[in-house]
Each structure stands twice: as structure tokens, then as C-alpha cells.
C-alpha atoms as a PDB file:
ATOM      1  CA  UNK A   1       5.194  35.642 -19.203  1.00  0.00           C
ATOM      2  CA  UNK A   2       1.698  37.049 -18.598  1.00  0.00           C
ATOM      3  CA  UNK A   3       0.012  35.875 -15.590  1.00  0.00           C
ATOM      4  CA  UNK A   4      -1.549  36.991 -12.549  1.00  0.00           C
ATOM      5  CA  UNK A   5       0.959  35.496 -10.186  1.00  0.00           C
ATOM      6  CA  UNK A   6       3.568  37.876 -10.496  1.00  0.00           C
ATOM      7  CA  UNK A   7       5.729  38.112  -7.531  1.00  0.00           C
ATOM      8  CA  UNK A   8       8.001  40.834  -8.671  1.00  0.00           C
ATOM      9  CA  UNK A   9       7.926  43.284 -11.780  1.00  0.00           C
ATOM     10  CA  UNK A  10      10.996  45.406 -12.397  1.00  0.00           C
ATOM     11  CA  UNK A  11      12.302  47.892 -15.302  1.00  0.00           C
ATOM     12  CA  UNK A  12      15.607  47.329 -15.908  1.00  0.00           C
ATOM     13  CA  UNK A  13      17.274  49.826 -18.254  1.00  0.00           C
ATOM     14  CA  UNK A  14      21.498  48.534 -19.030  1.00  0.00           C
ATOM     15  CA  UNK A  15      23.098  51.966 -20.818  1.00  0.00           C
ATOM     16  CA  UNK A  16      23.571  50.385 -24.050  1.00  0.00           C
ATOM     17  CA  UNK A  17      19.864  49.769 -24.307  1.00  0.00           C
ATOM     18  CA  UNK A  18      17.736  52.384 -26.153  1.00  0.00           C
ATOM     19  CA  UNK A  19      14.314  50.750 -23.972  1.00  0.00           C
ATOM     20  CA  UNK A  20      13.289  49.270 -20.940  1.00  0.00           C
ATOM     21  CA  UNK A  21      12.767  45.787 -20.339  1.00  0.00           C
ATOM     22  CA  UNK A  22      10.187  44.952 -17.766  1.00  0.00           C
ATOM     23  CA  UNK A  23      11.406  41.356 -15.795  1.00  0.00           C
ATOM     24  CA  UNK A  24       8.662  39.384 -14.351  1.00  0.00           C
ATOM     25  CA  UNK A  25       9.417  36.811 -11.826  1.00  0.00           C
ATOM     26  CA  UNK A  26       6.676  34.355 -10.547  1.00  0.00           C
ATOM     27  CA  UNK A  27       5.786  30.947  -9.336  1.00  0.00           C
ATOM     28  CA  UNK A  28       6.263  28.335 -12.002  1.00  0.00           C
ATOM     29  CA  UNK A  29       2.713  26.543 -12.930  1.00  0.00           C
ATOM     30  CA  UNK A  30       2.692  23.266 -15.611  1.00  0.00           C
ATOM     31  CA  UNK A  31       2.016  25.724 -18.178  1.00  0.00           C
ATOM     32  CA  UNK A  32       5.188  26.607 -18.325  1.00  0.00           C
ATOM     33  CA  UNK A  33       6.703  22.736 -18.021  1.00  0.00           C
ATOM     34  CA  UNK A  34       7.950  22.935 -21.692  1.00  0.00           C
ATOM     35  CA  UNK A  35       9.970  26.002 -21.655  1.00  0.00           C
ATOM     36  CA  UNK A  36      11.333  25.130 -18.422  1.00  0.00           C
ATOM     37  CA  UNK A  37      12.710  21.716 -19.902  1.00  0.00           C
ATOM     38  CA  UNK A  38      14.081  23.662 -22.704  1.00  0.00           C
ATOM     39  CA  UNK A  39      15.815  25.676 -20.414  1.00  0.00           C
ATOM     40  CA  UNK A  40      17.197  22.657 -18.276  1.00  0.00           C
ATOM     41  CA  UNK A  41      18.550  21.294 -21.837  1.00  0.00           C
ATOM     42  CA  UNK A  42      20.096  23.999 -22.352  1.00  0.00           C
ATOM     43  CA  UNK A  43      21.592  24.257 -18.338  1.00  0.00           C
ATOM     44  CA  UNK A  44      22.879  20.453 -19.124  1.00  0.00           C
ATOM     45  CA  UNK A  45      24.314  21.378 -22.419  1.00  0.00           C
ATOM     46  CA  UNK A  46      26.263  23.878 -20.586  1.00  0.00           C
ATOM     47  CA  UNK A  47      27.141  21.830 -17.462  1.00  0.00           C
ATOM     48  CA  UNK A  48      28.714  19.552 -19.954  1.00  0.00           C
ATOM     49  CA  UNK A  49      30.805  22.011 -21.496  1.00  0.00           C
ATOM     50  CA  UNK A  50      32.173  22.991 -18.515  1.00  0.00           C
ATOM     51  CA  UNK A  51      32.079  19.666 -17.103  1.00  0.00           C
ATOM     52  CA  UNK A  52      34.542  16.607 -16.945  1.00  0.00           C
ATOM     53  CA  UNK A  53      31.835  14.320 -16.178  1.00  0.00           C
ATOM     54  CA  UNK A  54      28.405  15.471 -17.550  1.00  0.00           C
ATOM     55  CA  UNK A  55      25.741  15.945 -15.288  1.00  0.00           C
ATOM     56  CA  UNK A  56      22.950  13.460 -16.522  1.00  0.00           C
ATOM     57  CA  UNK A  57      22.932  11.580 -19.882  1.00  0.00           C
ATOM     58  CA  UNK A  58      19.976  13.536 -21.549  1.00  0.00           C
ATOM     59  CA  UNK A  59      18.357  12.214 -24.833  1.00  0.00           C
ATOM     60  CA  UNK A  60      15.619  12.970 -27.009  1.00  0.00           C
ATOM     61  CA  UNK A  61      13.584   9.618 -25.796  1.00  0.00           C
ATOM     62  CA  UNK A  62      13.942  11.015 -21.868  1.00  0.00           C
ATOM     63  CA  UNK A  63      12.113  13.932 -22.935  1.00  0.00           C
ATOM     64  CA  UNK A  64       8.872  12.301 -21.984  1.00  0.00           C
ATOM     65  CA  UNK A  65      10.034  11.270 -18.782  1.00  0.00           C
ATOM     66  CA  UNK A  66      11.700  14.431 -17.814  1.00  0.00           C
ATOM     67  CA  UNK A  67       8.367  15.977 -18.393  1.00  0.00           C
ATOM     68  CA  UNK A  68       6.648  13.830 -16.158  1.00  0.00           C
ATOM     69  CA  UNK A  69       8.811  14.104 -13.669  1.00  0.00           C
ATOM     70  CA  UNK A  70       8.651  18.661 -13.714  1.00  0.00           C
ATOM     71  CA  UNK A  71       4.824  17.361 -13.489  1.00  0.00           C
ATOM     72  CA  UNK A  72       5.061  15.541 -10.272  1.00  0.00           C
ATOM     73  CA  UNK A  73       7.689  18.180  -8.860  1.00  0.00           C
ATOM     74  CA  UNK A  74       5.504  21.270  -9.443  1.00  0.00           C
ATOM     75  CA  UNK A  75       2.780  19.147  -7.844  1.00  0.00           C
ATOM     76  CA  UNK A  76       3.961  18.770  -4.669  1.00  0.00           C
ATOM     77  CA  UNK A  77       3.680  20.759  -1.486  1.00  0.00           C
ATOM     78  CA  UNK A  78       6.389  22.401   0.136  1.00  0.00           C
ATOM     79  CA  UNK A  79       8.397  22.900  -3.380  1.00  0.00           C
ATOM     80  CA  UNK A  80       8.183  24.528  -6.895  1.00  0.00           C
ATOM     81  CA  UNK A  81       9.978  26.773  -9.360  1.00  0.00           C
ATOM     82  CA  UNK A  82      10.087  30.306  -9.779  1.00  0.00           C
ATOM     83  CA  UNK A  83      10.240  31.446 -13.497  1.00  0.00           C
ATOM     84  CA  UNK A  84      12.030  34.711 -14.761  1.00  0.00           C
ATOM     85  CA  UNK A  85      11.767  36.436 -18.008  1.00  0.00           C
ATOM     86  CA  UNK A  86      10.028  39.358 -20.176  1.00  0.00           C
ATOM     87  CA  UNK A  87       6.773  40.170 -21.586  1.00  0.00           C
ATOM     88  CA  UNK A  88       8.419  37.676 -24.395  1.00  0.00           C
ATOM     89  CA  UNK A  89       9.661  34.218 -23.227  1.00  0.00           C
ATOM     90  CA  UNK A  90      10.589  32.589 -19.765  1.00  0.00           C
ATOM     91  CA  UNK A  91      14.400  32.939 -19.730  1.00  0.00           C
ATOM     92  CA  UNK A  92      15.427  31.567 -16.517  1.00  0.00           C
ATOM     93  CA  UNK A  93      13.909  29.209 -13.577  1.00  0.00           C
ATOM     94  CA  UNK A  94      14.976  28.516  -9.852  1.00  0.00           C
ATOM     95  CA  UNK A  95      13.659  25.051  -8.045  1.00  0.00           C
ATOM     96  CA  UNK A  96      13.007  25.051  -4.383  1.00  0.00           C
ATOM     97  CA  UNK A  97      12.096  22.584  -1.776  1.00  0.00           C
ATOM     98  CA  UNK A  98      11.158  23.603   1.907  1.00  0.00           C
ATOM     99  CA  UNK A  99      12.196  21.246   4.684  1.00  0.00           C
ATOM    100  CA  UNK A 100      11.223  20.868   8.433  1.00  0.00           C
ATOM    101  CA  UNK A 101      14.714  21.114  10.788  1.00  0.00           C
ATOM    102  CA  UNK A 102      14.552  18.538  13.478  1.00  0.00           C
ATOM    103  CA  UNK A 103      16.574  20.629  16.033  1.00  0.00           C
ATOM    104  CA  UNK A 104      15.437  23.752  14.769  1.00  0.00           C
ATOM    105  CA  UNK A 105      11.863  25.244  15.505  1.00  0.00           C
ATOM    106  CA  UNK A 106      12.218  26.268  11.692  1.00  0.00           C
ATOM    107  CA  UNK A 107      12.066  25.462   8.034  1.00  0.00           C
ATOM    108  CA  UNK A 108      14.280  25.927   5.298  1.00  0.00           C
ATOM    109  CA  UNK A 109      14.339  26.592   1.694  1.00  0.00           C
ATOM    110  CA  UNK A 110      16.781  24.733  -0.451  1.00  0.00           C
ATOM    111  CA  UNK A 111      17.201  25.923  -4.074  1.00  0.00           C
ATOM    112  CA  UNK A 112      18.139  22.852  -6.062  1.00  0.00           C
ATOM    113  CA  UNK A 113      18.212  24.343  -9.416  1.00  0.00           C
ATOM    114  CA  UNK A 114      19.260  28.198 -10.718  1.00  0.00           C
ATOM    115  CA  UNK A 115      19.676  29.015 -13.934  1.00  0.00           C
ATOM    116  CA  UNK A 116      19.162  31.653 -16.730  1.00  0.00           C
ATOM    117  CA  UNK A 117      19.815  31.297 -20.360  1.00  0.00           C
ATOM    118  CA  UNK A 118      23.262  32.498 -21.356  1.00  0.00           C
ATOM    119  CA  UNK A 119      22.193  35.010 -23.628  1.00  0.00           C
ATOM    120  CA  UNK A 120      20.264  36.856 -20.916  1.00  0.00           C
ATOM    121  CA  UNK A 121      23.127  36.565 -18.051  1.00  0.00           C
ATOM    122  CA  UNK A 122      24.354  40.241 -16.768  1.00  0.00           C
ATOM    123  CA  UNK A 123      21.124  41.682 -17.672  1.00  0.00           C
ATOM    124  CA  UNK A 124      19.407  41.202 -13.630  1.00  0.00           C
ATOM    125  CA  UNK A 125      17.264  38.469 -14.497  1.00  0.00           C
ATOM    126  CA  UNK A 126      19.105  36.522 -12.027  1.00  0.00           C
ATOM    127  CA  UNK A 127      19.446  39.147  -9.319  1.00  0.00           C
ATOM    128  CA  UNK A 128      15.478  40.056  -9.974  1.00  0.00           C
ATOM    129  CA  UNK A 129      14.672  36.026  -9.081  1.00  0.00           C
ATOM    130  CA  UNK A 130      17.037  35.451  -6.315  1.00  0.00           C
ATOM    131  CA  UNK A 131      15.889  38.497  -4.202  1.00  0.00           C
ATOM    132  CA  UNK A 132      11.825  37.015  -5.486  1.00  0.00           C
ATOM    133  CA  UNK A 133      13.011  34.229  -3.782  1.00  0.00           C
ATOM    134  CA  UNK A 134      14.502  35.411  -0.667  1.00  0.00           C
ATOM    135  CA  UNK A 135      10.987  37.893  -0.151  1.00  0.00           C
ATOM    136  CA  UNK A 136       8.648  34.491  -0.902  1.00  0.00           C
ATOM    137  CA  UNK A 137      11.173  32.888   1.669  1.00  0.00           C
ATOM    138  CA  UNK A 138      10.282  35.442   4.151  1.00  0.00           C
ATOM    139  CA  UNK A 139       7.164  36.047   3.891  1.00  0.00           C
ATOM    140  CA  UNK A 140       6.585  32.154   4.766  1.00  0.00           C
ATOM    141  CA  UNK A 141       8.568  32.648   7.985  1.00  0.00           C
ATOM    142  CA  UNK A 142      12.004  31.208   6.578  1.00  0.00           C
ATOM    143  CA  UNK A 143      14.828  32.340   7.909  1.00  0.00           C
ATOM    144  CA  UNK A 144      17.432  30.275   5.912  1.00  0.00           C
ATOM    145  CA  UNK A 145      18.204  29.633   2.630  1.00  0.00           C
ATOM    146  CA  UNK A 146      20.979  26.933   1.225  1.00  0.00           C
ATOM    147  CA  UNK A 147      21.940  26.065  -2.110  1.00  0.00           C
ATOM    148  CA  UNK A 148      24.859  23.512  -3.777  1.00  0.00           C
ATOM    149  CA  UNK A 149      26.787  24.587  -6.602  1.00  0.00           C
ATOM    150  CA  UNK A 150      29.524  22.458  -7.986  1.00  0.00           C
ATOM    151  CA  UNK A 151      32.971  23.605  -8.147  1.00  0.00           C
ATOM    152  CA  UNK A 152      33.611  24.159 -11.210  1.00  0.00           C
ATOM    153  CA  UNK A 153      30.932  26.869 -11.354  1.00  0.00           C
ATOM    154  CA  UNK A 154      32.759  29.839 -10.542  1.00  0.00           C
ATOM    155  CA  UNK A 155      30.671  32.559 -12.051  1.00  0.00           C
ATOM    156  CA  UNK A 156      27.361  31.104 -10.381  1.00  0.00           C
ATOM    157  CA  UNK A 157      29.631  31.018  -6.673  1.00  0.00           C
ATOM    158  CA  UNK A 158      30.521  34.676  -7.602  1.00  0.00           C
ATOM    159  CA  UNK A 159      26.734  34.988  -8.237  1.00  0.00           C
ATOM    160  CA  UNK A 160      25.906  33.846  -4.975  1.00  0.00           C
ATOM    161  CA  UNK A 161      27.912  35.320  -3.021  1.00  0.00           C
ATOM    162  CA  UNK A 162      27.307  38.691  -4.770  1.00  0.00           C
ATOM    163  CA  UNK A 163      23.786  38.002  -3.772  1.00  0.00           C
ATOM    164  CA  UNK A 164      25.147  37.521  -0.020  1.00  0.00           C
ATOM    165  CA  UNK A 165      25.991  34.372   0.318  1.00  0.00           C
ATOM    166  CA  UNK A 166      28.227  32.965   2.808  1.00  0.00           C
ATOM    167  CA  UNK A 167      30.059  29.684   1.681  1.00  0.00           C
ATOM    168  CA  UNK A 168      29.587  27.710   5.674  1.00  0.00           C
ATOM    169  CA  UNK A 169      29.977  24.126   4.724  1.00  0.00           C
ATOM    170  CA  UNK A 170      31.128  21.501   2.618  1.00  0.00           C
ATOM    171  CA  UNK A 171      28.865  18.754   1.093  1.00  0.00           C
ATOM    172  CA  UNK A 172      29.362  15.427  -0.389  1.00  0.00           C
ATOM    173  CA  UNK A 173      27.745  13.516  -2.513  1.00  0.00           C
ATOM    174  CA  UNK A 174      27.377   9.444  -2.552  1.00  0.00           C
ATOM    175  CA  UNK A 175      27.166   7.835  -5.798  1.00  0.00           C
ATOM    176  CA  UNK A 176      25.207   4.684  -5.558  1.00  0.00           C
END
């Protein structure tokens, strides 16, 4: 996770740790378009364990386009991905897309995507990248940030709302 973009550096020292672990949190840049897809396997693997219905049908042969696809995302203005991890490896990754509000003289940041890897949950990674992502927020003039979560992801609702939160409306979804 070396790089000169680094929005926020943190030590972060849990009691039964005999060393600190330094978390970086920065803008996501193509370089990093492989680990991030590893870590989306690895968020869809999960989704379908918890899952009824899984998510997306992911095979090996959709890697390619999945790829292309991060490609074009990180491309585009007014959205991109924040990365989280150590000196070591990229172990978590937030998508965002900033929209103009018609009736509003303001824009707002929706995070599509938030996940860290399972063996690095509870250690802050995911409390260092949120509040990264509620200072970039703010220092771009954005007042309001909204997310979806399904429901049957309790511990990221917990997450979220331990971050501060406030559950204010219901969405639905259309399945064409």
C-alpha cells in the first residue's frame, strides 16, 4: 500500500498485539484493479453464504469483464474507490459515486460498495476508511452521505450505524 496519495495514516495498536500496525487509506488507482477484484470475490463469496439468493453469478470467464468494467469505473469523474490496508496488502475497498440533487443546491456521495476482508474485520480498518471517506466528503463541500445495505447484513447495519448512521428511508429495488 505505498503511494503518495495517502489520505489517512493511523497506528492502531489492539491489546493482544505485541506491534503496531500502521492503516493506510487512499484513493483507489488501476494499479490496484486486481486486488480489488480479489477482494469483491471474496465480498460475493460471502454475500452468498449469507445469502438466499446470491448476489451476482461470478465465474472464472467474467473475470475479464469484471476487470474491465473496475477500469471504466475508476475512470470516471465524480466516482472511485478508496482502498484500506497495511504496509502489506490492500485489505478492504469502499466505491463511491457523487451525484448532483435537483432540489437541493448540493451534491451527494453514495457509497455503493464497503467491504474489508474477514480476517481483518474488528481491527479499525473499516472505521479508519469510513471516517477517510466522510473527511474527502467534506472537504469537497458534501454534506450528505447515503449508502444501501441489504437486510440480511446485520453486522455491516451495526457498522453503520456505529459509524453514525441514521437508518431514514426505505429503498426498493426493480428487477428487470
Amino acid at each position: 500500500m505505498h503511494g503518495v496519495h495517502v489520505v489517512a495514516r493511523f497506528d492502531s495498536c489492539r491489546p493482544d498485539q505485541k506491534y503496531t500496525i500502521i492503516m493506510q487509506v487512499r484513493q483507489a488507482t488501476t494499479e490496484d484493479s486486481y486486488r480489488i477484484l480479489d477482494l469483491y470475490r471474496e465480498f460475493v463469496d460471502y454475500l452468498e453464504m449469507i445469502s438466499e439468493k446470491p448476489p451476482i453469478d461470478w465465474t472464472d470467464d467474467q473475470e475479464d469483464v469484471q476487470m474491465t468494467r473496475l477500469v471504466e469505473f475508476l475512470g470516471k469523474p465524480n466516482q472511485g474507490m478508496f482502498v484500506v490496508g497495511n504496509d502489506y496488502e490492500t485489505v478492504g475497498f469502499a466505491s463511491y459515486i457523487i451525484q448532483s440533487r435537483i432540489l437541493r443546491d448540493e451534491d451527494c456521495m453514495y457509497i455503493e460498495d464497503f467491504f474489508v476482508s474477514e480476517n481483518f474485520r474488528g481491527q479499525s480498518f473499516g472505521k479508519k476508511m469510513f471516517q477517510a471517506i466522510k473527511d474527502f466528503a467534506k472537504s469537497k463541500g458534501i454534506k450528505i452521505i447515503k449508502l444501501n445495505t441489504g437486510i440480511e447484513l446485520s453486522l455491516a447495519q451495526q457498522f453503520y450505524t456505529k459509524m453514525g448512521g441514521i437508518h431514514t428511508e426505505n429503498r426498493f429495488r426493480f428487477d428487470l
